[in-house]
Protein backbone atom coordinates (compact mmCIF):
# COMPACT_ATOMS: atom_id res chain seq x y z
CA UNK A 1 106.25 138.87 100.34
CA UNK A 2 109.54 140.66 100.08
CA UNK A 3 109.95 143.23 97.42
CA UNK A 4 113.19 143.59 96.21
CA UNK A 5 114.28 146.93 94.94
CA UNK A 6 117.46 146.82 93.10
CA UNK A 7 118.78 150.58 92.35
CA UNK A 8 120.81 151.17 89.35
CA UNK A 9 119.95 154.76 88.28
CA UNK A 10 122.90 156.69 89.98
CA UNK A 11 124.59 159.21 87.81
CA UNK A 12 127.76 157.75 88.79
CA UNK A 13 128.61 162.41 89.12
CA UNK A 14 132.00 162.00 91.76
CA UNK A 15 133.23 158.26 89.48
CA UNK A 16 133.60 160.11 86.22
CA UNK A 17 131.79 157.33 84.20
CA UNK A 18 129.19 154.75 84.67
CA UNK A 19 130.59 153.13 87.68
CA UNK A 20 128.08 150.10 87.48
CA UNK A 21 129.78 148.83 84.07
CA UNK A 22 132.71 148.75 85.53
CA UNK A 23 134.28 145.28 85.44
CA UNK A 24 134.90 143.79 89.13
CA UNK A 25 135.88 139.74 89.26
CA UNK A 26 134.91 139.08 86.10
CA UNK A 27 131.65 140.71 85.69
CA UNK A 28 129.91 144.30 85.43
CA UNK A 29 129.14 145.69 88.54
CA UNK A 30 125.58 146.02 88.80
CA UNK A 31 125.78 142.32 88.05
CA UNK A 32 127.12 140.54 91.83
CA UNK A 33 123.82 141.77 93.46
CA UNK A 34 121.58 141.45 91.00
CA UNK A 35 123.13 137.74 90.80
CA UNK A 36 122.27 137.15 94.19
CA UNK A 37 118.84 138.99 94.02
CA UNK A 38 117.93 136.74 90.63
CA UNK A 39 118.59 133.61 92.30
CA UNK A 40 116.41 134.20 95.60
CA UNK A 41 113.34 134.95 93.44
CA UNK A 42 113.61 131.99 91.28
CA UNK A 43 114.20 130.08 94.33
CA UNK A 44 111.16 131.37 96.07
CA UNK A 45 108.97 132.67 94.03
CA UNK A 46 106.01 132.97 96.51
CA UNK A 47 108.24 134.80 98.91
CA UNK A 48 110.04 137.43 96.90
CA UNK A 49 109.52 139.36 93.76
CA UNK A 50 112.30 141.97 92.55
CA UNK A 51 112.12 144.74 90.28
CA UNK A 52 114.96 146.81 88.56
CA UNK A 53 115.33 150.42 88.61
CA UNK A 54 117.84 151.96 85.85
CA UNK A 55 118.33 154.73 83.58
CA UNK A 56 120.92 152.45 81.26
CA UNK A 57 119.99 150.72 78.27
CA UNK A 58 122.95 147.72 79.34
CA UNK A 59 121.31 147.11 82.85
CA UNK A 60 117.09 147.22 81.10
CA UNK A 61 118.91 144.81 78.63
CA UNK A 62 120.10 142.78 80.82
CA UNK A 63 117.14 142.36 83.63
CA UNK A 64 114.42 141.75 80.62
CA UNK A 65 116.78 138.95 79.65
CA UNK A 66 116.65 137.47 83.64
CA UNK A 67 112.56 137.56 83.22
CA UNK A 68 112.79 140.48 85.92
CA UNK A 69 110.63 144.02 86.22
CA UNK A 70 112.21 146.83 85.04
CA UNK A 71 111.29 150.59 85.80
CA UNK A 72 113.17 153.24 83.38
CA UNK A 73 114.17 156.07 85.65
CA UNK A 74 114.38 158.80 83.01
CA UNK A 75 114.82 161.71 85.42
CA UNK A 76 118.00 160.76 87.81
CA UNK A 77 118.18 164.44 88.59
CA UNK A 78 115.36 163.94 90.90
CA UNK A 79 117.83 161.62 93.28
CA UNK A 80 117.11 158.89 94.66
CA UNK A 81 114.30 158.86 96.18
CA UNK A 82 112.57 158.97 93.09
CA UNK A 83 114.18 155.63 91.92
CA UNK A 84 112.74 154.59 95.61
CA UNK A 85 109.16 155.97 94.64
CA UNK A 86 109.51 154.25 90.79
CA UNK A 87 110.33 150.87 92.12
CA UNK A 88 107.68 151.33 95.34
CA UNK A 89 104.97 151.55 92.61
CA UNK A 90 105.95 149.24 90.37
CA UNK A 91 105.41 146.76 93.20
CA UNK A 92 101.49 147.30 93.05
CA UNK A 93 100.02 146.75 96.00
CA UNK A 94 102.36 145.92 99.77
CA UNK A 95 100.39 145.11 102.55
CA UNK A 96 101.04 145.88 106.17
CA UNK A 97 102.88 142.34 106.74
CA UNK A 98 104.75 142.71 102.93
CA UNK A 99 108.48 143.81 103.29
CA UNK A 100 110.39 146.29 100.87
CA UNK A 101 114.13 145.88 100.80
CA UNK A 102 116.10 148.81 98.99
CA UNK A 103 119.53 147.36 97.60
CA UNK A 104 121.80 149.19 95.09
CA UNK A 105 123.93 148.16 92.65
CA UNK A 106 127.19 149.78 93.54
CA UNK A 107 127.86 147.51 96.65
CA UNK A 108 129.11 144.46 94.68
CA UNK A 109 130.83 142.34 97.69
CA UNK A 110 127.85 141.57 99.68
CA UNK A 111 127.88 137.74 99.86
CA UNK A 112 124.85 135.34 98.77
CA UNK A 113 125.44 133.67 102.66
CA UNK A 114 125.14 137.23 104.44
CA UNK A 115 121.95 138.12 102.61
CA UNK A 116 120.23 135.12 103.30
CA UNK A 117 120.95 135.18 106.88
CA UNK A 118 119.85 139.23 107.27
CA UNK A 119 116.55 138.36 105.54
CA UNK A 120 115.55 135.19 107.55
CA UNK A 121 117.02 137.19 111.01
CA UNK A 122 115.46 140.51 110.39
CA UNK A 123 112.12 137.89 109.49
CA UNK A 124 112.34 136.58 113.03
CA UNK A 125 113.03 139.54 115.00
CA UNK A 126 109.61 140.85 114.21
CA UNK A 127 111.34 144.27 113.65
CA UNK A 128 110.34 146.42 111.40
CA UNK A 129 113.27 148.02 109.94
CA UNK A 130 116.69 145.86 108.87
CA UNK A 131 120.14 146.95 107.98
CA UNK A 132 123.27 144.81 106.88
CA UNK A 133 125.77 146.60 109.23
CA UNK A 134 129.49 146.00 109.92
CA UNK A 135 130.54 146.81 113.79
CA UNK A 136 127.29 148.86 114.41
CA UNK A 137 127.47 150.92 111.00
CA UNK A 138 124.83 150.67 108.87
CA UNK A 139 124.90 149.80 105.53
CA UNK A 140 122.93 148.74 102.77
CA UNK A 141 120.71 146.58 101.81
CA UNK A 142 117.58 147.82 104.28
CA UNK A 143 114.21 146.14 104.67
CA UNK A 144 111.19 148.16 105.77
CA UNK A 145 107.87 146.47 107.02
CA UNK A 146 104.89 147.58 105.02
CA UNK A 147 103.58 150.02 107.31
CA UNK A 148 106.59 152.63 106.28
CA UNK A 149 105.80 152.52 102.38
CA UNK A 150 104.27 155.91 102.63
CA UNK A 151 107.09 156.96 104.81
CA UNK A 152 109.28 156.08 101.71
CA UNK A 153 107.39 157.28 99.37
CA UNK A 154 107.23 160.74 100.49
CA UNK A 155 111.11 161.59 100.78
CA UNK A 156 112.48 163.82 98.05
CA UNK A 157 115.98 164.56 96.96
CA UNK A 158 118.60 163.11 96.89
CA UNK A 159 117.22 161.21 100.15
CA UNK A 160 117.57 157.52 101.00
CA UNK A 161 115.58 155.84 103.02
CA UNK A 162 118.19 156.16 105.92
CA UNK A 163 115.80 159.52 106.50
CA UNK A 164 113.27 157.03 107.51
CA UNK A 165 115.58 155.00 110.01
CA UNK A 166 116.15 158.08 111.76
CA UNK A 167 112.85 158.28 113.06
CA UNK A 168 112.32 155.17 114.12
CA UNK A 169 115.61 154.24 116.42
CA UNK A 170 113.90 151.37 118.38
CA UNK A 171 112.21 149.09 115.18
CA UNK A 172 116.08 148.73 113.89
CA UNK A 173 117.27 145.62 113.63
CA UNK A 174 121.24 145.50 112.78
CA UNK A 175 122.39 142.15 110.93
CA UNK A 176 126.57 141.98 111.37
CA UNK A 177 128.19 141.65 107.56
CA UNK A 178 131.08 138.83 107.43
CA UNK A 179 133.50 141.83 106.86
CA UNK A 180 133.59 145.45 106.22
CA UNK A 181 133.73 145.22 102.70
CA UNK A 182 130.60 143.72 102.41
CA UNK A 183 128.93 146.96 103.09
CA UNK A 184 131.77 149.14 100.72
CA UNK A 185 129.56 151.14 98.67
CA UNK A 186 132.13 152.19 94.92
CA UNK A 187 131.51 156.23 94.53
CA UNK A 188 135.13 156.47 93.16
CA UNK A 189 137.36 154.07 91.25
CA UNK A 190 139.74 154.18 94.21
CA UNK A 191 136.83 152.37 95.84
CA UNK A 192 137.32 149.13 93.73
CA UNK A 193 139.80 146.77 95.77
């Protein structure tokens, strides 16, 4: 099983407003991944299972109305890793052969075609880390095997789980993105392009 955690709880602090209502193509946001994210569990049910961390009313809305978990992160002050820990347990129970993958929703340009292809690659490489990368950079989304949960779960902060790749250099596999803005991650509305 792959458990897909889709974070949406940023404070949006250097964009000025919530960045992930912003409109981008036609839609908010938060919306392009969590497109993607929708379809792949209600294409495979049996192999992935997503849940939705947010402190916004529009984004809970919206994921109850897809059929999809949703954790209210009512302290965002605590960073991210908290969302991390929130969505980690709303998962219940990951085994040793589950997978987490950590996506957020300010990266709107990944592409349905790259995702697929870094899941069912980073699947065969019998890895147990993944990153979608662009011309060795990495970026996000990341997939850990089961045997890092508690890794995740302990960081603090305002702490990815990039903390976790760090110490564990040779389980990395990288997954090259179809372009560099595939991995462009919107902190400012200068970002949007």
């Amino acid at each position: 099983m792959v458990y897909m955690i889709y974070l949406a709880a940023g404070p949006s602090s250097r964009y000025g407003r919530n960045k992930l209502l912003e409109n981008i193509d036609g839609k908010p946001m938060y919306r392009h991944l969590l497109d993607i994210l929708t379809v792949m569990k209600e294409e495979e049910p049996h192999r992935y299972e997503l849940v939705v961390v947010t402190a916004y009313d529009e984004i809970e809305k919206a994921a109850e109305g897809l059929l999809l978990k949703v954790v209210r992160n009512k302290n965002q002050e605590l960073g991210i890793s908290h969302s991390i820990r929130l969505g980690i347990e709303a998962c219940g129970e990951i085994g040793m052969h589950d997978h987490v993958m950590l996506a957020v929703a300010d990266q709107p340009y990944v592409q349905e075609d790259e995702l697929f292809g870094f899941i069912h690659m980073y699947k065969r490489s019998y890895k147990g880390i993944g990153c979608l990368s662009y011309e060795g950079i990495m970026g996000n989304p990341v997939i850990f095997q089961g045997k890092f949960v508690p890794e995740l779960l302990a960081l603090n902060g305002d702490v990815d789980g990039k903390e976790v790749i760090k110490e564990h250099p040779q389980e990395i596999l990288l997954y090259e993105a179809d372009c560099a803005k595939s991995l462009l991650d919107i902190d400012t509305p200068e970002s949007i392009g």
